[in-house]
Protein backbone atom coordinates (compact mmCIF):
# COMPACT_ATOMS: atom_id res chain seq x y z
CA UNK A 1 21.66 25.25 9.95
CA UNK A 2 21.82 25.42 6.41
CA UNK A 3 20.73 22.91 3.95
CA UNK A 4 19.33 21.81 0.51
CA UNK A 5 15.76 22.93 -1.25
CA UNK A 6 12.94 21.34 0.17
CA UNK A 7 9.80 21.56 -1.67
CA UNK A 8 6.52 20.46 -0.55
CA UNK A 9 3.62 19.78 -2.59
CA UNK A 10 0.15 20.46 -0.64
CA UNK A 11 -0.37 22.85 2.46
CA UNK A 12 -3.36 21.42 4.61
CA UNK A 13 -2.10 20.33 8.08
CA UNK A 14 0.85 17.93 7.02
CA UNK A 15 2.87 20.28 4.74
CA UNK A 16 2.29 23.52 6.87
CA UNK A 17 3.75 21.42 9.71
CA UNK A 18 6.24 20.52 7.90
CA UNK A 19 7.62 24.10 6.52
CA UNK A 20 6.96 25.21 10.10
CA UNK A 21 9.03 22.40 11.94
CA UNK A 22 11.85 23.33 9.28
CA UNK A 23 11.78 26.17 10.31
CA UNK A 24 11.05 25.74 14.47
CA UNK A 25 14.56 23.46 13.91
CA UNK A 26 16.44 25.83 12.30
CA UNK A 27 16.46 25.24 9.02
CA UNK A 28 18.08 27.98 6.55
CA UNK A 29 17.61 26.51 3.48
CA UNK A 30 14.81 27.35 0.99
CA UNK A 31 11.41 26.16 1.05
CA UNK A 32 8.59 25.90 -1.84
CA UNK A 33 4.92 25.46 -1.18
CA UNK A 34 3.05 24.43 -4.13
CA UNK A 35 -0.90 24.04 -4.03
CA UNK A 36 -3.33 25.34 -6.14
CA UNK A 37 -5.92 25.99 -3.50
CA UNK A 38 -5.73 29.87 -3.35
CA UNK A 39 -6.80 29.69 -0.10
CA UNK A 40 -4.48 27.50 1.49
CA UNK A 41 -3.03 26.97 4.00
CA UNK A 42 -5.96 25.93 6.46
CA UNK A 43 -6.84 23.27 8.63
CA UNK A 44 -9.65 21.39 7.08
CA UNK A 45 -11.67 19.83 10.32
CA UNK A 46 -13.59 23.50 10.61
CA UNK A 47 -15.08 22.97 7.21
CA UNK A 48 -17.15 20.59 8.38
CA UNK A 49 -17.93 22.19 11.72
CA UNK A 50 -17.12 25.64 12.88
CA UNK A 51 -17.11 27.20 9.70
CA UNK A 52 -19.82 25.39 7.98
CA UNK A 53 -22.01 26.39 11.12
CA UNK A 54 -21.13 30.08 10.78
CA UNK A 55 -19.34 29.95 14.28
CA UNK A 56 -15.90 30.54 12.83
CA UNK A 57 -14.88 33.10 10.16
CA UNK A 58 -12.07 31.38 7.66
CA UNK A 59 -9.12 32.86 9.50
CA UNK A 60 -9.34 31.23 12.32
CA UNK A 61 -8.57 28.28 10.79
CA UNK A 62 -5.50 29.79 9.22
CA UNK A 63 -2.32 27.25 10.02
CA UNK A 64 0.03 29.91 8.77
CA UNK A 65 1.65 31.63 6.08
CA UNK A 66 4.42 31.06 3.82
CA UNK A 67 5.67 34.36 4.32
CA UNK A 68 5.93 33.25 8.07
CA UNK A 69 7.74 30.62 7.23
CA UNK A 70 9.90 32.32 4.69
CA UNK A 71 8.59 30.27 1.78
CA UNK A 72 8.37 30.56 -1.61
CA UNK A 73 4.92 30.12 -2.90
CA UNK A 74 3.15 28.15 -5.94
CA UNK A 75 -0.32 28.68 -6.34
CA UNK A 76 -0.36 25.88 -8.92
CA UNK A 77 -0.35 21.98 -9.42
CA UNK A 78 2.15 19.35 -9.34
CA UNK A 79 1.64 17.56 -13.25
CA UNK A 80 4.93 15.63 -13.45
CA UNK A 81 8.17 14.33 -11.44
CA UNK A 82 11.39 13.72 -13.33
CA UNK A 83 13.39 12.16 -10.15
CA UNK A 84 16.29 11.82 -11.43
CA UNK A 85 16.42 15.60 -12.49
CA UNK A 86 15.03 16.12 -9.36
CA UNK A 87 12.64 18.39 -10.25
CA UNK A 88 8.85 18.71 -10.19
CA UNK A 89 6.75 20.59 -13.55
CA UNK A 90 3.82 22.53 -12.71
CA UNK A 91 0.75 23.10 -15.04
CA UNK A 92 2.16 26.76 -14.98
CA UNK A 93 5.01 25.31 -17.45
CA UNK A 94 7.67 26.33 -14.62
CA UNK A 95 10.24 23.76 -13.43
CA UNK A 96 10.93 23.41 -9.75
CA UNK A 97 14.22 21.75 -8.64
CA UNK A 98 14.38 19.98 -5.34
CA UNK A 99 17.03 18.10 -3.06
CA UNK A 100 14.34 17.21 -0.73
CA UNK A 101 10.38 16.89 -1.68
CA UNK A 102 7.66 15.84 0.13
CA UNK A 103 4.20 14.71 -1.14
CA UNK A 104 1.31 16.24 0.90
CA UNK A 105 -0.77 16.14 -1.94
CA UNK A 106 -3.71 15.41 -0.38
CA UNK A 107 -7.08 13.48 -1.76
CA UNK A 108 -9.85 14.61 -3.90
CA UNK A 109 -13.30 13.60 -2.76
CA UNK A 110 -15.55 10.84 -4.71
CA UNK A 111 -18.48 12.29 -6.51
CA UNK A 112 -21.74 11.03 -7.83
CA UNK A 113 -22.39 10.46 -11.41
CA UNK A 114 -23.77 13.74 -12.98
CA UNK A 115 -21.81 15.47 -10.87
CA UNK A 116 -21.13 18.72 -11.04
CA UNK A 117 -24.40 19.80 -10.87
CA UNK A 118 -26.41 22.97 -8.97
CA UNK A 119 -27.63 22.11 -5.58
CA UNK A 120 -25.26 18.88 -4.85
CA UNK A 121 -21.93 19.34 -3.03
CA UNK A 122 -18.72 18.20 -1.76
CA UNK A 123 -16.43 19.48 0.32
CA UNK A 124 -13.29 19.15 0.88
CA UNK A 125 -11.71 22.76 0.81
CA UNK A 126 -12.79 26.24 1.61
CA UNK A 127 -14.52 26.95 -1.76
CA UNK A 128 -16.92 23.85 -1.14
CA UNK A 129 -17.44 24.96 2.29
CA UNK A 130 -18.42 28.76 1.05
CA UNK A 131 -20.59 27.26 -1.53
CA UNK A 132 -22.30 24.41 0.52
CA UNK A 133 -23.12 27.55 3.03
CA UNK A 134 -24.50 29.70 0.58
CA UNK A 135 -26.97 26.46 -0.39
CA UNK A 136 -27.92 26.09 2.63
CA UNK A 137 -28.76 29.79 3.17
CA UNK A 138 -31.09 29.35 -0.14
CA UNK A 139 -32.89 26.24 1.34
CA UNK A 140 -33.95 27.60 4.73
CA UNK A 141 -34.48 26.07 7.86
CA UNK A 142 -37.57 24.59 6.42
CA UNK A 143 -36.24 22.83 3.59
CA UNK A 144 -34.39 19.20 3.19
CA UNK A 145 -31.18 18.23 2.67
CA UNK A 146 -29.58 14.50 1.79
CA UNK A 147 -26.48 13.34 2.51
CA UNK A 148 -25.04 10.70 1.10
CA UNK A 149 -21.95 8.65 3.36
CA UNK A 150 -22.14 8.20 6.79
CA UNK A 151 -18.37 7.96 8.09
CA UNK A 152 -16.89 11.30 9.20
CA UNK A 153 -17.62 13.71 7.43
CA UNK A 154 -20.98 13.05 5.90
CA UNK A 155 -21.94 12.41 10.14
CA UNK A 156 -20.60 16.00 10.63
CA UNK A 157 -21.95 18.06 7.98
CA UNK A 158 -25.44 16.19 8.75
CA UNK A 159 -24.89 17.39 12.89
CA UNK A 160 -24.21 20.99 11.75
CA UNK A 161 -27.37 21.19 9.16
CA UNK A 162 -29.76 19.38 11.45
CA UNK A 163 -28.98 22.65 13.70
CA UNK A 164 -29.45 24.74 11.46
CA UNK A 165 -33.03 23.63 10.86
CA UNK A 166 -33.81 21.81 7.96
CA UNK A 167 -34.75 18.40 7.37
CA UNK A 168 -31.77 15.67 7.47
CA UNK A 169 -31.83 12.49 5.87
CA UNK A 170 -28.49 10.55 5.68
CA UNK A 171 -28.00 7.69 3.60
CA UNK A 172 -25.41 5.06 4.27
CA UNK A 173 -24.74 1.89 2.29
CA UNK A 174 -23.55 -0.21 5.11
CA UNK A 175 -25.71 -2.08 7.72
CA UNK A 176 -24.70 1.42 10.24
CA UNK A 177 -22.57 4.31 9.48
CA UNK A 178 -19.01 2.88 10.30
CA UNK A 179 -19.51 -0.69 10.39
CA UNK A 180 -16.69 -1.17 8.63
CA UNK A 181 -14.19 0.29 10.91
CA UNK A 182 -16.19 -0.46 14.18
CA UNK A 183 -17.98 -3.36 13.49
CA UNK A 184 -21.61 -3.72 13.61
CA UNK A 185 -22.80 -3.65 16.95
CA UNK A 186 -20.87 -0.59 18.14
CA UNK A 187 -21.80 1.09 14.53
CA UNK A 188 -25.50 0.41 15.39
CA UNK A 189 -25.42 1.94 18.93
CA UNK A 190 -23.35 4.96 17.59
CA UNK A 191 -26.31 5.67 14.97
CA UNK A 192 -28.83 6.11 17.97
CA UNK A 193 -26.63 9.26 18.22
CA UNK A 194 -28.19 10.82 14.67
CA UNK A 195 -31.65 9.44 15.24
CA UNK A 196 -31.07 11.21 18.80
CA UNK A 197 -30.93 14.37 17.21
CA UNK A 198 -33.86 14.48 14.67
CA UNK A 199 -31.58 12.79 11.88
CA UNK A 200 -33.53 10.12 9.36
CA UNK A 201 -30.90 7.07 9.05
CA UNK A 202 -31.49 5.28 5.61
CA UNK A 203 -28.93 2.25 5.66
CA UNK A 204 -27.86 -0.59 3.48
CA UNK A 205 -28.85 0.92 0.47
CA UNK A 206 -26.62 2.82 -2.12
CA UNK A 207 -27.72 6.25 -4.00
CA UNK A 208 -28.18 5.07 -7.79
CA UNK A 209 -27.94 8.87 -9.12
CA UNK A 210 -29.29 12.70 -8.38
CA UNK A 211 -32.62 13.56 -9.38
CA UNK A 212 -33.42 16.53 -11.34
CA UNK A 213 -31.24 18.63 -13.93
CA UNK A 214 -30.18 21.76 -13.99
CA UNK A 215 -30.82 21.94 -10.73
CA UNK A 216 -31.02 18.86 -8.09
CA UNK A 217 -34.22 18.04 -6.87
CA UNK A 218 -33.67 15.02 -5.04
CA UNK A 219 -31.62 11.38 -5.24
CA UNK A 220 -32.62 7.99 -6.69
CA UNK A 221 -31.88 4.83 -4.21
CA UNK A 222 -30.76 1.51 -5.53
CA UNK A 223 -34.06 0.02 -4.05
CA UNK A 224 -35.96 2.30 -5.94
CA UNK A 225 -37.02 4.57 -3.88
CA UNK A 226 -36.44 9.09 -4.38
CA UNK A 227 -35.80 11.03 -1.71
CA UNK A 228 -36.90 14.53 -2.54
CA UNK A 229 -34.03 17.13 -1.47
CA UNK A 230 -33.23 20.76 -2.07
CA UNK A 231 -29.62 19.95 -1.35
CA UNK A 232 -27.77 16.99 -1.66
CA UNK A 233 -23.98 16.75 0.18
CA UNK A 234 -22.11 14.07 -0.82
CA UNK A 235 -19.46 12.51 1.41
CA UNK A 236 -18.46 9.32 -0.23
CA UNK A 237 -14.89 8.91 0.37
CA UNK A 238 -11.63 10.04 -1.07
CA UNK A 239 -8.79 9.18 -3.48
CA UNK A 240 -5.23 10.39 -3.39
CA UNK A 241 -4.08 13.00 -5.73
CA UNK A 242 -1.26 11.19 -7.42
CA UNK A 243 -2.17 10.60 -11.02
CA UNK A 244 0.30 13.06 -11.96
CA UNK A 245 2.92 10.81 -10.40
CA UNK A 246 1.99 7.72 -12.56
CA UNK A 247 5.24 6.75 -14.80
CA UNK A 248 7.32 9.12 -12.23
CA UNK A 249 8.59 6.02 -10.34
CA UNK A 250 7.27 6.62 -7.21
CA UNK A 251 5.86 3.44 -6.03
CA UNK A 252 1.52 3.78 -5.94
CA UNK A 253 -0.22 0.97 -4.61
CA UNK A 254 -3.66 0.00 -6.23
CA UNK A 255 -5.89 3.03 -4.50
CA UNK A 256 -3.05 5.42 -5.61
CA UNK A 257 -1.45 5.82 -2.19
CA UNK A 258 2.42 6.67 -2.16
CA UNK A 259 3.82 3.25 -0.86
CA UNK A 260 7.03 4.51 1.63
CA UNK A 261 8.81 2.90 4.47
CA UNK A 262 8.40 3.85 8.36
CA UNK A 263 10.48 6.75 7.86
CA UNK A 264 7.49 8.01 5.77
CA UNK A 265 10.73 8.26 2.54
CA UNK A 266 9.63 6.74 -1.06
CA UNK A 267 13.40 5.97 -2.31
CA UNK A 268 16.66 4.56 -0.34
CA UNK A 269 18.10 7.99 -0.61
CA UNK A 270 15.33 9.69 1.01
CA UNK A 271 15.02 12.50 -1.31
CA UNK A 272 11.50 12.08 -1.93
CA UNK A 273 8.64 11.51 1.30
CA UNK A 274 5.19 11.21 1.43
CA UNK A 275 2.91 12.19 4.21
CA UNK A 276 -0.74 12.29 5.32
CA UNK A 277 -4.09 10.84 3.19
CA UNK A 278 -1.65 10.12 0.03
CA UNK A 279 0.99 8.38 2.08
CA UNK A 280 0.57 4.58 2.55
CA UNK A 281 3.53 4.03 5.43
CA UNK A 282 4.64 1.02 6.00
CA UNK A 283 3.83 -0.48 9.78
CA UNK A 284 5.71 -3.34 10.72
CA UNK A 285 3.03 -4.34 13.28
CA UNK A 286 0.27 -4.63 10.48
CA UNK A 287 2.80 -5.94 8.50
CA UNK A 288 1.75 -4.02 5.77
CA UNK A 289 1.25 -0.12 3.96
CA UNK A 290 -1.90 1.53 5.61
CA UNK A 291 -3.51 4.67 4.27
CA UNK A 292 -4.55 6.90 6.78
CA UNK A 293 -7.10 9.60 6.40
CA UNK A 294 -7.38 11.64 10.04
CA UNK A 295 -5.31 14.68 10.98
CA UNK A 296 -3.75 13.18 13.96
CA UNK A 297 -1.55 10.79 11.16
CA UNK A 298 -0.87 13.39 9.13
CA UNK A 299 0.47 15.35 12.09
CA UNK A 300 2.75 12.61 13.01
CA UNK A 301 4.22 11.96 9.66
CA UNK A 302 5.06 15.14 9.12
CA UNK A 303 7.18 15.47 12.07
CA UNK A 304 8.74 12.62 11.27
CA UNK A 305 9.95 14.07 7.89
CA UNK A 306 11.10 16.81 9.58
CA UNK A 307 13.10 15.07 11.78
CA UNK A 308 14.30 12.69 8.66
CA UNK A 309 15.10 15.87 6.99
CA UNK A 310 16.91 17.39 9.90
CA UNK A 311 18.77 15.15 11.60
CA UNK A 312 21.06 13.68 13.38
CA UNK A 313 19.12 10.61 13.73
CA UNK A 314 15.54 10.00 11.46
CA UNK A 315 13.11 8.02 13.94
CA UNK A 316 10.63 5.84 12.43
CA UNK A 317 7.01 6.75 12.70
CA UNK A 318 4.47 4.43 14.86
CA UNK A 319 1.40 5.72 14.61
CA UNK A 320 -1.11 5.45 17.55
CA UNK A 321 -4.22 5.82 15.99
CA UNK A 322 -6.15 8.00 17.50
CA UNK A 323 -9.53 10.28 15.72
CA UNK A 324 -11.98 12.14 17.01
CA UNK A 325 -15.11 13.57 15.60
CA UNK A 326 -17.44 16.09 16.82
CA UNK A 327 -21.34 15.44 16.45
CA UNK A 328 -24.07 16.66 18.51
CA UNK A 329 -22.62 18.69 20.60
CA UNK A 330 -20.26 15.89 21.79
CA UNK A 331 -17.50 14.53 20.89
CA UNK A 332 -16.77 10.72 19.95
CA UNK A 333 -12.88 9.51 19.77
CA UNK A 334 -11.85 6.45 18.96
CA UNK A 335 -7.93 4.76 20.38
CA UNK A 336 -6.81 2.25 19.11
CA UNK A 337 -7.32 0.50 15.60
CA UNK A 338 -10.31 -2.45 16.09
CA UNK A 339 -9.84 -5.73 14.53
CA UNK A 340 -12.50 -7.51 13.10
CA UNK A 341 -11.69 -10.51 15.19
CA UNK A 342 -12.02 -8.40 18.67
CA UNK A 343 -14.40 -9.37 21.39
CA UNK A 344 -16.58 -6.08 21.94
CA UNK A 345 -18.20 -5.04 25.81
CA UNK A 346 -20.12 -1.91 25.43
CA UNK A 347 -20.67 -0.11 28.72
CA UNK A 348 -23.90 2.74 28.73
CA UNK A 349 -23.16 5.94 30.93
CA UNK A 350 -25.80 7.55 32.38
CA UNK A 351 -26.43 11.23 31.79
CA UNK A 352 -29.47 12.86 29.40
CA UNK A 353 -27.68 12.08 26.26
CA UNK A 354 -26.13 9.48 24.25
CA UNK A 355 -23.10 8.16 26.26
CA UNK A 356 -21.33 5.13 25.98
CA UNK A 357 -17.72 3.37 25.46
CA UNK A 358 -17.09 -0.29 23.70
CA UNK A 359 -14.21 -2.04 24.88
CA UNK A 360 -12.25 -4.17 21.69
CA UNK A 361 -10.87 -7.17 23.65
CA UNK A 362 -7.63 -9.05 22.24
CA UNK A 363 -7.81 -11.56 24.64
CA UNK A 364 -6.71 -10.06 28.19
CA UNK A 365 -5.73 -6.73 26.69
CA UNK A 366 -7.51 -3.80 24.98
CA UNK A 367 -7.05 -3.46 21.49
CA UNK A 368 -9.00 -0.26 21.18
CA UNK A 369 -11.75 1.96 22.54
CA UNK A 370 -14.41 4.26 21.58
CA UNK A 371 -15.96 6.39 23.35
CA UNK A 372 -18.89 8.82 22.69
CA UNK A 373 -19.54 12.17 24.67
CA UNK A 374 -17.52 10.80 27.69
CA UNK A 375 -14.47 12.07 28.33
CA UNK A 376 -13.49 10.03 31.81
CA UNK A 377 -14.02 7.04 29.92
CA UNK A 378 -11.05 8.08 27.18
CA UNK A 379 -8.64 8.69 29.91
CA UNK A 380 -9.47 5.51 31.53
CA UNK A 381 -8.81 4.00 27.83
CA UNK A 382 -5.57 5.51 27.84
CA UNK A 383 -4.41 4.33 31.24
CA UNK A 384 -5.58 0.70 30.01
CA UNK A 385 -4.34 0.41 26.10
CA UNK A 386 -0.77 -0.46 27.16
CA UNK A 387 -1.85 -3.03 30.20
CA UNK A 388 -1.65 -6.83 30.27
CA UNK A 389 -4.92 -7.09 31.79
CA UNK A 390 -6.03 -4.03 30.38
CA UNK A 391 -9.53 -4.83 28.76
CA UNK A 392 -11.21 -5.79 32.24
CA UNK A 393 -9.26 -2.63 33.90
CA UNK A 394 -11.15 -0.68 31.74
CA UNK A 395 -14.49 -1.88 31.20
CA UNK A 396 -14.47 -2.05 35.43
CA UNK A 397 -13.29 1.54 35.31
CA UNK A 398 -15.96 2.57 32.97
CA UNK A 399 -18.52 0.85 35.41
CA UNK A 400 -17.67 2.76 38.33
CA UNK A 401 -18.05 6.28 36.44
């Protein structure tokens, strides 16, 4: 099958898939990667994990190659869209012309103020990862390290350098890491998990700045309070990479998201799409344009621009919501989205760690579940999610394990 250019700005998981399922369909016609990661393309949950640990060397989080998929490749950045040219400038002064494009642009993590500065990091690609490594080689198994944000990624990174040794305090403006997407009491029991594990939990208070310069010695809290630290990671969210699209006519919505219908397309014509953590994709459930940031939605866009792209028939994406996140040595997951106005039932497993599943109740059926290191109690979940009566079927299901 032969068709027009497609070019696809950004290479983590939901461009990759992309170039590959053009490819795995049968597409002929050419592809551009553009990213100006030099290291891309890799899957970034390892960073936080695997890799960060030392378990994993970088390739094995490889997702491919654009000689594999018989790409062309830009190691360079998107800095301006003329669409009706149809063709996207680079800040290496070439021009690259397009029938197709697809925004996988990605998000840039949040920083601190003062930041950069020696001995606080982010990380969000390979580079951070290398560097946050070689940090933590310098500060020992007897030395401390802060981290500031408690959602994902900051509750990763402080699993895989409590076992490394060192001293781990996280701190977490909310009431308990997560509150916000599970609500309190579920958050609450979920941080037993890092206090489990040797892991101070500092929450409802907000980092006011890093202490010490050239070189970080520590953070300052809001409530006055320093916490001394010979590392400091910083996981405080995300923001889309689109200012280069601002004045393009792409639709952004207030955070910067690409605003696009189910189909994951920008325009009518569906020349341009927009996938993963820059992609806010309309869901006519919500009733609104969510903004997604977990691989499993970036997975699902993209094969729904491939199969927009492809053809015969585009199908609309409806995205489950599922995440997972291993901590511990377990894993949590969470199916479902929770609402703030569910009723919660949280049901305690027995075994010598942590265990336990919460139930979000929309009347008679489930709305969600999470679960934490107990994987019966997720397939129960499954079997329920779709059932009329499905929030007691599972919370009776999770008693008999």
């Amino acid at each position: 099958m032969s068709g027009p250019r497609v070019v696809i700005v950004g290479t983590s998981v939901g461009g990759s898939r992309v170039a590959a399922g053009l490819r795995g369909a049968g597409w002929t016609g050419s592809i551009a990667l553009v990213d100006p990661d030099p290291d891309a393309p890799y899957d970034r949950p390892p960073l936080s994990k695997q890799i960060l640990a030392g378990d994993w060397t970088p390739d094995r989080a490889s997702l491919g190659s654009a000689e594999e998929w018989g790409a062309r490749r830009y190691t360079a950045s998107a800095v301006g869209l003329d669409t009706a040219r149809r063709v996207l400038r680079l800040d290496t002064g070439e021009e690259v012309g397009y029938d197709r494009l697809v925004l996988a642009c990605g998000a840039s993590p949040r920083t601190l103020p003062g930041m950069p500065r020696r001995g606080a990091y982010p990380l969000r690609t390979l580079a951070d990862c290398h560097a946050l490594r070689a940090g933590l080689d310098r500060v020992g198994p007897g030395g401390s390290v802060v981290v500031v944000g408690g959602g994902f990624i900051g509750a990763e990174v402080a699993s895989t350098i409590r076992a490394r040794g060192p001293e781990v305090t996280l701190v977490e403006s909310l009431p308990a890491p997560l509150a916000g997407l599970l609500g309190r009491e579920p958050a609450t029991e979920l941080a037993g998990l890092h206090e489990d594990n040797g892991v101070r939990l500092l929450c409802g208070v907000s980092v006011a700045g890093l202490v010490g310069d050239p070189v970080v010695t520590g953070v300052a809290l809001t409530d006055g309070r320093t916490l001394a630290a010979d590392a400091v990671v910083v996981g405080v969210g995300v923001r889309p990479n689109t200012d280069w699209l601002v004045g393009s006519g792409v639709p952004l919505g207030e955070d910067g998201g690409v605003l696009c219908d189910e189909y994951c397309a920008v325009d009518a014509e569906r020349t341009v799409y927009a996938i993963g953590d820059v992609a806010r994709c309309h869901d006519p459930v919500l009733g609104g344009h969510p903004r997604v940031e977990h691989w499993t939605n970036a997975v699902e866009q993209a094969d729904v621009v491939v199969r927009g792209i492809v053809g015969p028939t585009p199908v609309a994406h409806r995205h489950a919501f599922f995440l997972w996140s291993d901590q511990y040595g377990g894993r949590i997951t969470l199916l479902g989205r929770p609402d703030p106005a569910d009723e919660v039932t949280v049901v305690r497993g027995a075994g010598p760690s942590r265990r336990f599943a919460v139930a979000y109740r929309r009347g008679a059926r489930l709305g969600a579940a999470l679960t934490v290191n107990w994987p019966k109690a997720l397939v129960a979940a499954r079997r329920s999610l779709a059932a009329p009566s499905g929030a007691d079927d599972v919370v009776a299901a999770w008693k008999n394990l």
